[in-house]
N, C-alpha and C. Protein backbone atom coordinates (compact mmCIF):
# COMPACT_ATOMS: atom_id res chain seq x y z
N UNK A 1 -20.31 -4.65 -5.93
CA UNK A 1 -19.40 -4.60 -4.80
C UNK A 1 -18.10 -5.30 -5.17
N UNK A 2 -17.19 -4.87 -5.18
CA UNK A 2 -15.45 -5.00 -5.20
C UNK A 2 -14.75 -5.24 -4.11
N UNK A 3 -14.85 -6.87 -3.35
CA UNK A 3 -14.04 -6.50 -2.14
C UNK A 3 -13.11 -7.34 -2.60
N UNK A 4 -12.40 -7.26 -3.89
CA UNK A 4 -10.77 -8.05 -4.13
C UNK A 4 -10.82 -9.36 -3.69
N UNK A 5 -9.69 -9.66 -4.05
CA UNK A 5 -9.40 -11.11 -3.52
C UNK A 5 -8.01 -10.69 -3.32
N UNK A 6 -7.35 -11.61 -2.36
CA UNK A 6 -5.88 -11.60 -1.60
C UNK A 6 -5.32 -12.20 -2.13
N UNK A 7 -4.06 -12.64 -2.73
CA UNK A 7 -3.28 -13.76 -3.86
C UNK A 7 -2.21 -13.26 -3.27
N UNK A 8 -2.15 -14.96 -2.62
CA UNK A 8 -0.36 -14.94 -2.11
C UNK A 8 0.27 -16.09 -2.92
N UNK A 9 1.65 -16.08 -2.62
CA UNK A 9 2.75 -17.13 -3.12
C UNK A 9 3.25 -18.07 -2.15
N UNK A 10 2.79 -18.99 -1.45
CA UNK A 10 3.57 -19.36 0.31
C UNK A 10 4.63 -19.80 0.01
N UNK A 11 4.75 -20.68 -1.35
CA UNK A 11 6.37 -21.58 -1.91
C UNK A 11 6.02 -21.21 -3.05
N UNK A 12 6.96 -22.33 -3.56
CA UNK A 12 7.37 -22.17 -5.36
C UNK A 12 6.40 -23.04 -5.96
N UNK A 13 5.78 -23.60 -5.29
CA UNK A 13 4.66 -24.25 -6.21
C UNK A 13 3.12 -23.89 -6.00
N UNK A 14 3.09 -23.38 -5.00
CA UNK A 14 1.39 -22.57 -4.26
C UNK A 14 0.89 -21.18 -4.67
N UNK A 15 -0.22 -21.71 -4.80
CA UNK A 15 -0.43 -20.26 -4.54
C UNK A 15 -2.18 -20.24 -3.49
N UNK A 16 -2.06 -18.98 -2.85
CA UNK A 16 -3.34 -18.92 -1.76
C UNK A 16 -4.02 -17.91 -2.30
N UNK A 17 -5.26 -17.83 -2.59
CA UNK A 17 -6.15 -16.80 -2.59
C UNK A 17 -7.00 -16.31 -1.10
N UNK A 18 -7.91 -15.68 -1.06
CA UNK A 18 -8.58 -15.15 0.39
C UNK A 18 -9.46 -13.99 0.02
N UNK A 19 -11.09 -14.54 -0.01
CA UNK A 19 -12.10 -13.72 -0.27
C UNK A 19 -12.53 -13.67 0.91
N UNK A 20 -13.71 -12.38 1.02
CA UNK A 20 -15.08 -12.80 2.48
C UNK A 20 -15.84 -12.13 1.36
N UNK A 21 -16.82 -13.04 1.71
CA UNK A 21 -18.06 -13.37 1.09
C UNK A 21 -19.04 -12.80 2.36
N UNK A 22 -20.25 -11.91 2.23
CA UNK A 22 -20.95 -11.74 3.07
C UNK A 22 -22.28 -12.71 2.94
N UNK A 23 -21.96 -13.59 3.56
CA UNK A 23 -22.85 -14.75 3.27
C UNK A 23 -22.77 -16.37 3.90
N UNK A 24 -23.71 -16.87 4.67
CA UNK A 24 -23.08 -18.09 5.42
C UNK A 24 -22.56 -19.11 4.59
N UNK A 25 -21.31 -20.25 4.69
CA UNK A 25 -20.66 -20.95 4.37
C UNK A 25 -21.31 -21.97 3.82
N UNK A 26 -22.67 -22.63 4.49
CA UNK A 26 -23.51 -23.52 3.02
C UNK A 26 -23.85 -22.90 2.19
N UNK A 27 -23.64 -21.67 2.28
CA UNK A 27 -24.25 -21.25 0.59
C UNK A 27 -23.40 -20.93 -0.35
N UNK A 28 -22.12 -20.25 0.40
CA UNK A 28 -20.85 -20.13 -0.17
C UNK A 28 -20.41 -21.25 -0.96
N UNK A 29 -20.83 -22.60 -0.36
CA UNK A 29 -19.98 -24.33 -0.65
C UNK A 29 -20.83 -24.68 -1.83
N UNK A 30 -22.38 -24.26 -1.44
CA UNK A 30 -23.36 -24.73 -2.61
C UNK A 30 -23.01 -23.88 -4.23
N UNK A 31 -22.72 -22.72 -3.89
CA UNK A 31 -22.08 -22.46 -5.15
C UNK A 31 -21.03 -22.54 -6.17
N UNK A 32 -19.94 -23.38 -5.33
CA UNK A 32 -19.03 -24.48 -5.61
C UNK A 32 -19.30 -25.45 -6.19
N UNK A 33 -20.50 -26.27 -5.42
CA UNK A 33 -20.77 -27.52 -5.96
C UNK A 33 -22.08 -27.81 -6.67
N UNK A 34 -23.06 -26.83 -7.08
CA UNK A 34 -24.52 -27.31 -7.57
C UNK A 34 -24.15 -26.22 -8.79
N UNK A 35 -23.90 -27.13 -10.03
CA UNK A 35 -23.81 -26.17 -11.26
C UNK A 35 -24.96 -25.12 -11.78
N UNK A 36 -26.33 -25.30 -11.34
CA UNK A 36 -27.04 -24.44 -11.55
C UNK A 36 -26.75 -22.96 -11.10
N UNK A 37 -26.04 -22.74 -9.89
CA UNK A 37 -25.19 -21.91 -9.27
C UNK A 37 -23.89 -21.49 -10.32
N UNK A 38 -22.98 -22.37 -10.16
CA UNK A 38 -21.97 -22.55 -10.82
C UNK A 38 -22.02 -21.43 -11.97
N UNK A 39 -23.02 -21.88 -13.55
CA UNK A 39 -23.10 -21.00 -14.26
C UNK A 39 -23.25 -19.75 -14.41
N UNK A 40 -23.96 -19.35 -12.92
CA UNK A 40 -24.69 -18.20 -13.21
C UNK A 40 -23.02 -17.49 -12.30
N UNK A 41 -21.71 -17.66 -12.23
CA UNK A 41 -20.80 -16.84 -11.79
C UNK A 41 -19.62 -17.13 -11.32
N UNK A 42 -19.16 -18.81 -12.65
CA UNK A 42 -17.42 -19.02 -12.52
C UNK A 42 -16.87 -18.47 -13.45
N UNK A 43 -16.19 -17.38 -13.82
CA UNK A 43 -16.11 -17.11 -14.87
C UNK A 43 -15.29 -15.31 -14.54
N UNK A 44 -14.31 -14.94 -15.06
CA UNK A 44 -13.96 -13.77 -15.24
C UNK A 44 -15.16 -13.32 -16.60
N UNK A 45 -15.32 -11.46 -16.53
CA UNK A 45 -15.88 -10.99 -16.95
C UNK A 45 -15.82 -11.20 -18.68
N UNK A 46 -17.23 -11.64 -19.53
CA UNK A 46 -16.75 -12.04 -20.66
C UNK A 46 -16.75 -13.66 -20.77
N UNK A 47 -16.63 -14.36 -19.68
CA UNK A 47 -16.37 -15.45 -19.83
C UNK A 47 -17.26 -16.36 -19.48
N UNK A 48 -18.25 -17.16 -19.94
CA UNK A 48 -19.36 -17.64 -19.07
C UNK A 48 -19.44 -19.68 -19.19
N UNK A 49 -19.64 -19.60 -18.46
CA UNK A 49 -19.51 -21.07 -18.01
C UNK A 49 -20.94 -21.96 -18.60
N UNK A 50 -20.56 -22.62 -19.72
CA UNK A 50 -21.59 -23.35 -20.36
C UNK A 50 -21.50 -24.91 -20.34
N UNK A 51 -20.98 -25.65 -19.73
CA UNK A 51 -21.04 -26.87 -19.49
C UNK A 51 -20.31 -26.82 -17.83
N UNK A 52 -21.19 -27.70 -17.40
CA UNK A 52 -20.58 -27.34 -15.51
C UNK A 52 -21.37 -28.91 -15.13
N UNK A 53 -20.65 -30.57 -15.35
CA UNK A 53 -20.97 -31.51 -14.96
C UNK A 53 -20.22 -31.79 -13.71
N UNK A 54 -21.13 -32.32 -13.18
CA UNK A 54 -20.49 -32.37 -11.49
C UNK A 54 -20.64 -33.65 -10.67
N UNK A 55 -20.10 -34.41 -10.28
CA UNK A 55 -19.94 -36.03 -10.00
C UNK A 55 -19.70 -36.12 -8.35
N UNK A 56 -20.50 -34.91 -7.18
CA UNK A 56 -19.88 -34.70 -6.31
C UNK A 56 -20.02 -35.86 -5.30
N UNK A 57 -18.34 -36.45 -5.35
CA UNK A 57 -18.68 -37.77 -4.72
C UNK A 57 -17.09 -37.89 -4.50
N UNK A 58 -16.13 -38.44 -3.47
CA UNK A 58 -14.99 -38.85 -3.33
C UNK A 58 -14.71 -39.83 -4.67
N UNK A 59 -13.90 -39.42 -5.93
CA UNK A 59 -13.55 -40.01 -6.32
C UNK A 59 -14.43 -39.67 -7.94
N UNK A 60 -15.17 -38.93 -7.42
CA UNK A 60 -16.55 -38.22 -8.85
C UNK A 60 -15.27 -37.48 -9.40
N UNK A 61 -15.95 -37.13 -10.98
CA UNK A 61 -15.65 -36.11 -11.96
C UNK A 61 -16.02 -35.36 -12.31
N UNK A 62 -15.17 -34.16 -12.14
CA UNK A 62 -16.52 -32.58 -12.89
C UNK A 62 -15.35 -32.15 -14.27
N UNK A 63 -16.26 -31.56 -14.56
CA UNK A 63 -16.06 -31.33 -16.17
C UNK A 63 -16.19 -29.38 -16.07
N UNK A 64 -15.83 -28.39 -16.47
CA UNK A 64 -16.20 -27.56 -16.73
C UNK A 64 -16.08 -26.74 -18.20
N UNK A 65 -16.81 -25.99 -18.80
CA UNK A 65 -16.58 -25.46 -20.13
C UNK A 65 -16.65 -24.03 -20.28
N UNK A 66 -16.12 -23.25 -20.76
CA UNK A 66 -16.01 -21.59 -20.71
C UNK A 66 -16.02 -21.64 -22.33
N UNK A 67 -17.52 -20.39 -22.74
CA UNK A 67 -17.40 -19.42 -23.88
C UNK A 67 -16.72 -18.45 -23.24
N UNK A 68 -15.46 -17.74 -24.56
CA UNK A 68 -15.01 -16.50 -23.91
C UNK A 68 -14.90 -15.58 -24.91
N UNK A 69 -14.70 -14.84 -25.22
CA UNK A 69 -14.63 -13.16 -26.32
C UNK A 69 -13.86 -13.81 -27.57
N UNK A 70 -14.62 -13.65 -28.67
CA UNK A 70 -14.11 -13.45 -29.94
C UNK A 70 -14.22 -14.96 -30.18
N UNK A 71 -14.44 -15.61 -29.72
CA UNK A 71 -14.79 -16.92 -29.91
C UNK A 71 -14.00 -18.12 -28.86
N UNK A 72 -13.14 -17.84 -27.96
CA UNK A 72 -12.60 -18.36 -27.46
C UNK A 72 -13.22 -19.67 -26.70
N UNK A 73 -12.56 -20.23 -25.99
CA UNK A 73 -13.34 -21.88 -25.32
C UNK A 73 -12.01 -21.76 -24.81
N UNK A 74 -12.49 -22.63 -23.37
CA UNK A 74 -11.65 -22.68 -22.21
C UNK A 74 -11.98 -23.97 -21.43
N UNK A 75 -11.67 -24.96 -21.24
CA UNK A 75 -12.39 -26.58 -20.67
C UNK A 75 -11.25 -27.11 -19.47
N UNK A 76 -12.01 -27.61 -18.18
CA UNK A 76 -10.74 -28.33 -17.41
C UNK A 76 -12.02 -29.23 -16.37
N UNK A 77 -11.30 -30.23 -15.90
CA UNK A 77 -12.04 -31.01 -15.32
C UNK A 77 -10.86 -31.68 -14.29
N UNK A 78 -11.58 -32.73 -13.48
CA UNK A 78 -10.63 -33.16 -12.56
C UNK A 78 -11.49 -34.09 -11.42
N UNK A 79 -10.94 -34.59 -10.73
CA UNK A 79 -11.64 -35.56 -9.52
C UNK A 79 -11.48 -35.21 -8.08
N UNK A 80 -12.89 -35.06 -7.87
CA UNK A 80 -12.88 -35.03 -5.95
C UNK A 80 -11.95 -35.65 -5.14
N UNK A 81 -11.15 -34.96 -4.33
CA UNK A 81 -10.24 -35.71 -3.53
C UNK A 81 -11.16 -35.82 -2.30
N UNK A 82 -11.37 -34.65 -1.61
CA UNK A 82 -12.28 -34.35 -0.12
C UNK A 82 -13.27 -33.52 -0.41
N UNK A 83 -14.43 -34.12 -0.01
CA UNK A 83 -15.80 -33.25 0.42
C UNK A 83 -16.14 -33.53 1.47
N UNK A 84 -15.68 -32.08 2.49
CA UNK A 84 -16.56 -32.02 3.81
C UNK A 84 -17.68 -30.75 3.42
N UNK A 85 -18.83 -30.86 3.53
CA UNK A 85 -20.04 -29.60 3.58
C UNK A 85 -19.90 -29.21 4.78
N UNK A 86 -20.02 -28.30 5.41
CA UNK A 86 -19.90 -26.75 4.30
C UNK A 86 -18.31 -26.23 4.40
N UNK A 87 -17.71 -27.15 4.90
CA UNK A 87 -16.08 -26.87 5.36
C UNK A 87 -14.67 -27.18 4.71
N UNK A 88 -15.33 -27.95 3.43
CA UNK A 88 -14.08 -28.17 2.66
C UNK A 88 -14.50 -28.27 1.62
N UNK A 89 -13.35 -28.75 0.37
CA UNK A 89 -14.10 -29.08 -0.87
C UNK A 89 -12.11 -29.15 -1.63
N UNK A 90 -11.96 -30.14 -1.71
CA UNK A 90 -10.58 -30.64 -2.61
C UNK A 90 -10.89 -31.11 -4.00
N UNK A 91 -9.81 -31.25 -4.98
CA UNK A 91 -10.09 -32.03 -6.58
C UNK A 91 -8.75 -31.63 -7.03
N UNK A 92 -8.60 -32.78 -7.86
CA UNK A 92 -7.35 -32.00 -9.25
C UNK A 92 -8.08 -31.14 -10.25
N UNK A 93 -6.98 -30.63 -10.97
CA UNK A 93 -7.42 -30.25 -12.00
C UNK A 93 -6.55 -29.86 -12.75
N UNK A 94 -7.22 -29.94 -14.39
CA UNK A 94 -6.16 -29.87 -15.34
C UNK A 94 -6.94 -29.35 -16.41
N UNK A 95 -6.40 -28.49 -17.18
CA UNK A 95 -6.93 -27.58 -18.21
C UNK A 95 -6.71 -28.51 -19.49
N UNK A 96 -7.76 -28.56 -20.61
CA UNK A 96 -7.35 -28.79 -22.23
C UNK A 96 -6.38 -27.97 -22.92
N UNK A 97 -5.79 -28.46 -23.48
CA UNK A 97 -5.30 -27.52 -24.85
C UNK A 97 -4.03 -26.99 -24.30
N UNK A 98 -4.05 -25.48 -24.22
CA UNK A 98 -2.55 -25.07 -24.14
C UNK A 98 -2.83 -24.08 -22.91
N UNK A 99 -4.25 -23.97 -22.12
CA UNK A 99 -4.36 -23.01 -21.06
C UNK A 99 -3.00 -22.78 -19.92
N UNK A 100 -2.89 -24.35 -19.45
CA UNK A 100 -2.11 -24.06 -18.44
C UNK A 100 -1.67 -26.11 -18.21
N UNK A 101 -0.44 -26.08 -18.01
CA UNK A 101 0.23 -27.67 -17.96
C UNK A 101 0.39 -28.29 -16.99
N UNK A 102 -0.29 -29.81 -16.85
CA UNK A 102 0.15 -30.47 -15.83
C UNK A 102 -1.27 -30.35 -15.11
N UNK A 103 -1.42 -31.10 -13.87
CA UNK A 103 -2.58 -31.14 -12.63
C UNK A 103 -1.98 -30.59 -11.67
N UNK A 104 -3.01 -29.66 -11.46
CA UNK A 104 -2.75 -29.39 -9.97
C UNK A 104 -3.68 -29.76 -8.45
N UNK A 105 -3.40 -29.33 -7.63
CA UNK A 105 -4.61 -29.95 -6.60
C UNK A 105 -5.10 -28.57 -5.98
N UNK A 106 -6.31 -28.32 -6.05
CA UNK A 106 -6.87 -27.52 -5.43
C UNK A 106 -7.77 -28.04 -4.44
N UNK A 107 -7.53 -26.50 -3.18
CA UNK A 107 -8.20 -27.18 -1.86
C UNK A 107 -9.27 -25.31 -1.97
N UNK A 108 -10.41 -25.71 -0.73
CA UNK A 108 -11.32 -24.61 -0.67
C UNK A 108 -12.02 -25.13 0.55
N UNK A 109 -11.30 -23.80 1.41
CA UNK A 109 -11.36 -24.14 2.89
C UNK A 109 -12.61 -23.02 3.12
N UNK A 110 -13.86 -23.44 3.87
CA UNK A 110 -15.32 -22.24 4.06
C UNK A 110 -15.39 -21.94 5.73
N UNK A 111 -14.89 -20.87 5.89
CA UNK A 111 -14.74 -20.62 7.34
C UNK A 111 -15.96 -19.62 7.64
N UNK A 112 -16.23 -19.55 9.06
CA UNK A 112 -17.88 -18.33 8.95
C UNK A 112 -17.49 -17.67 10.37
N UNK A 113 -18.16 -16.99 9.83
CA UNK A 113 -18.09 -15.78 11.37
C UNK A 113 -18.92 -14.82 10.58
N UNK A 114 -20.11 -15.08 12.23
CA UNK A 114 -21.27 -14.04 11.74
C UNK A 114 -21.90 -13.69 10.53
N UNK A 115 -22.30 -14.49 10.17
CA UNK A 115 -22.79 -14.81 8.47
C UNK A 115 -21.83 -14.16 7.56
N UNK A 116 -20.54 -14.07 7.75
CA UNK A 116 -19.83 -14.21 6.66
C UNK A 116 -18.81 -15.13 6.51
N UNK A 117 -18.51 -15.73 5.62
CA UNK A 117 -17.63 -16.59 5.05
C UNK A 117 -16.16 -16.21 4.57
N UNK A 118 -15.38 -17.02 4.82
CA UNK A 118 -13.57 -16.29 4.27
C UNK A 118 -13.80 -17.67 3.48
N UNK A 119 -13.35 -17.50 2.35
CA UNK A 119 -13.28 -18.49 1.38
C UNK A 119 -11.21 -18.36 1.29
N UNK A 120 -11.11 -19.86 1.45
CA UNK A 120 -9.31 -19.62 1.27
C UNK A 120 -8.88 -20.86 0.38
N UNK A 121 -8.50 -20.24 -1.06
CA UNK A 121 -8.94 -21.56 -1.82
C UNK A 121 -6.56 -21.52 -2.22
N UNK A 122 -6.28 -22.69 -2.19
CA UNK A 122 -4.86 -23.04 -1.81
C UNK A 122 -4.72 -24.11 -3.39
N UNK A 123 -3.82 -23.82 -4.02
CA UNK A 123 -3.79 -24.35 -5.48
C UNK A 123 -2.38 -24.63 -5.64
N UNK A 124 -1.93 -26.22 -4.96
CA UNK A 124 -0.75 -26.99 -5.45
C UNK A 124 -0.35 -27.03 -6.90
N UNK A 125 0.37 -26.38 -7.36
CA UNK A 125 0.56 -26.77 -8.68
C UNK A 125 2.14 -27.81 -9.29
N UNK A 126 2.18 -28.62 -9.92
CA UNK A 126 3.09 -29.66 -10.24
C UNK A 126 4.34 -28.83 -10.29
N UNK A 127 4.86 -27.67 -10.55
CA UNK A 127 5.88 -27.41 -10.68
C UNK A 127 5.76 -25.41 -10.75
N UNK A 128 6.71 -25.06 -10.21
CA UNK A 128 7.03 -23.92 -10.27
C UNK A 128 6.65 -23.03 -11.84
N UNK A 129 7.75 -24.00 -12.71
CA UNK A 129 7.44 -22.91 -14.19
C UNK A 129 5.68 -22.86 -13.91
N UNK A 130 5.12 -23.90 -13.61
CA UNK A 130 3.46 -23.98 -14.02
C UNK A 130 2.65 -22.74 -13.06
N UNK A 131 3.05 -22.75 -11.60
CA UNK A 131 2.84 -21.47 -10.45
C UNK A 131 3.06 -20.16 -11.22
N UNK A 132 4.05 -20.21 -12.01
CA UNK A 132 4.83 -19.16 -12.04
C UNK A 132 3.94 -18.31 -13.42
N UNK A 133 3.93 -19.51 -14.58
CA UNK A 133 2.87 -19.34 -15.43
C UNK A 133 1.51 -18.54 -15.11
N UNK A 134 1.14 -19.44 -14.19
CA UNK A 134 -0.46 -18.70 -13.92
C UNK A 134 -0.23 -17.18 -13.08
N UNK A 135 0.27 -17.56 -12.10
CA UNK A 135 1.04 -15.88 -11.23
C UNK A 135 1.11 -14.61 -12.56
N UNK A 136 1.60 -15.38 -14.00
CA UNK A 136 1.86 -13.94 -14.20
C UNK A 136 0.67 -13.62 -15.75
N UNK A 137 -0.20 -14.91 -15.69
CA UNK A 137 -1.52 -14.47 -16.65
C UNK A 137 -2.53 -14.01 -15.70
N UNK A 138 -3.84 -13.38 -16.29
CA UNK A 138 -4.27 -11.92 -15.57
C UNK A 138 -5.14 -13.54 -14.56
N UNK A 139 -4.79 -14.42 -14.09
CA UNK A 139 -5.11 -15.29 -12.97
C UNK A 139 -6.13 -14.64 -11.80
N UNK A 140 -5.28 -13.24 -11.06
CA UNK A 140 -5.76 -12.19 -10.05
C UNK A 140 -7.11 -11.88 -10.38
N UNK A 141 -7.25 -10.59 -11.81
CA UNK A 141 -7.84 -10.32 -12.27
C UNK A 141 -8.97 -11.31 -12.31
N UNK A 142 -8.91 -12.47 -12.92
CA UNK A 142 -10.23 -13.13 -13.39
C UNK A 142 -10.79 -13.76 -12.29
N UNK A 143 -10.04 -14.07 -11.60
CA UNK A 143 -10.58 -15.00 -10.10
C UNK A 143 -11.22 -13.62 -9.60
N UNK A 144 -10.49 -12.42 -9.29
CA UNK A 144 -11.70 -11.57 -8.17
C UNK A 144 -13.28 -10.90 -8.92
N UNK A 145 -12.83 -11.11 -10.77
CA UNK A 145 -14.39 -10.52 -11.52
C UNK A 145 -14.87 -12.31 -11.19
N UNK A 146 -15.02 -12.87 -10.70
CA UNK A 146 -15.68 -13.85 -10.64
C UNK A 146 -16.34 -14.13 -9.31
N UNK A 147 -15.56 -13.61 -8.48
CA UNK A 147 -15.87 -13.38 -7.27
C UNK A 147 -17.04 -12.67 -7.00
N UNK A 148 -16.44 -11.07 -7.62
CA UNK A 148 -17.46 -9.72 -7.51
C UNK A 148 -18.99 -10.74 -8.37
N UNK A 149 -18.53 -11.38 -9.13
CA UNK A 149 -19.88 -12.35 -9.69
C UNK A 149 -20.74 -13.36 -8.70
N UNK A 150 -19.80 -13.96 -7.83
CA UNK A 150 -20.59 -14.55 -6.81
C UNK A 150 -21.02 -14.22 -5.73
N UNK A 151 -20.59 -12.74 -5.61
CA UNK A 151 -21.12 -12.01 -4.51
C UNK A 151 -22.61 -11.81 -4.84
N UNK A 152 -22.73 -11.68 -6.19
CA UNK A 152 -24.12 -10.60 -6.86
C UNK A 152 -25.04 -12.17 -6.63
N UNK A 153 -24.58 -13.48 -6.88
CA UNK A 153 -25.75 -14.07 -6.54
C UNK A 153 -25.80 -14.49 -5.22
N UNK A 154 -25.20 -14.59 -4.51
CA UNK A 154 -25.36 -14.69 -3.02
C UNK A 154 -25.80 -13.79 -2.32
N UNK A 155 -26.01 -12.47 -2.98
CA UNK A 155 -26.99 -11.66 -2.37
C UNK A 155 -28.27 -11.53 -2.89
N UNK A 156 -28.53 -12.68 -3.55
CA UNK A 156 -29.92 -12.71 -4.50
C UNK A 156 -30.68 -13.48 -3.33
């Protein structure tokens, strides 16, 4: 199932995504935060998530690690700002290497209606060139095959 994801621009440093998930909002949040979940579907297609440490605590650290095609590796980690279950979920984050520059703050707001969930995840980034950067790598693309990935286990 392919139901896209929405990717807006609100300013020069944001950007908003907007899924629905057919599925209630603790389970939506639990796959956010319990890496056993995690692995099995953060990841654009090709890309699979092999280290997923998780410190979920105001002020904890998660770690994440991506194998990707041809040998690639992909790593970013960052610290809990806000955890409300099943209704919020905040952290920085910042990529290794040369992915993408600077921290940004990401928020992931779990709204429900009638066992489905709107996931609206809002990604401050330090500066425009850096927005502007990700806006125009396949960003869209990999966030909604990751999606269409967490749909398949939330209907498990």
């Amino acid at each position: 199932m392919t139901a896209g994801v929405t990717v807006l621009t609100p300013s020069d440093r944001t950007v908003v995504m907007l899924r629905v998930f057919s599925a209630p909002r603790h389970l939506v949040f639990d796959a956010w935060t319990k890496p056993s979940l995690l692995v099995k579907w953060y990841g654009a297609h090709g890309w699979n998530l092999v280290v997923a440490k998780i410190d979920l605590r105001v002020g904890g650290a998660w770690r994440f690690v991506w194998d990707g095609p041809d040998g690639a590796s992909m790593a970013s980690g960052g610290v809990y700002r806000e955890i409300d279950p099943p209704a919020r979920l905040a952290y920085t984050e910042s990529f290794d290497d040369h992915w993408y520059p600077g921290e940004s703050l990401v928020s992931h707001d779990f709204t429900e209606q009638d066992d489905r969930t709107t996931l609206t995840t809002t990604v401050l980034f330090d500066s425009q060139y850096t927005r502007d950067l990700v806006v125009s790598s396949p960003m869209a693309r990999g966030v909604a095959e990751g999606f269409d990935r967490l749909d398949a286990v939330l209907s498990q």
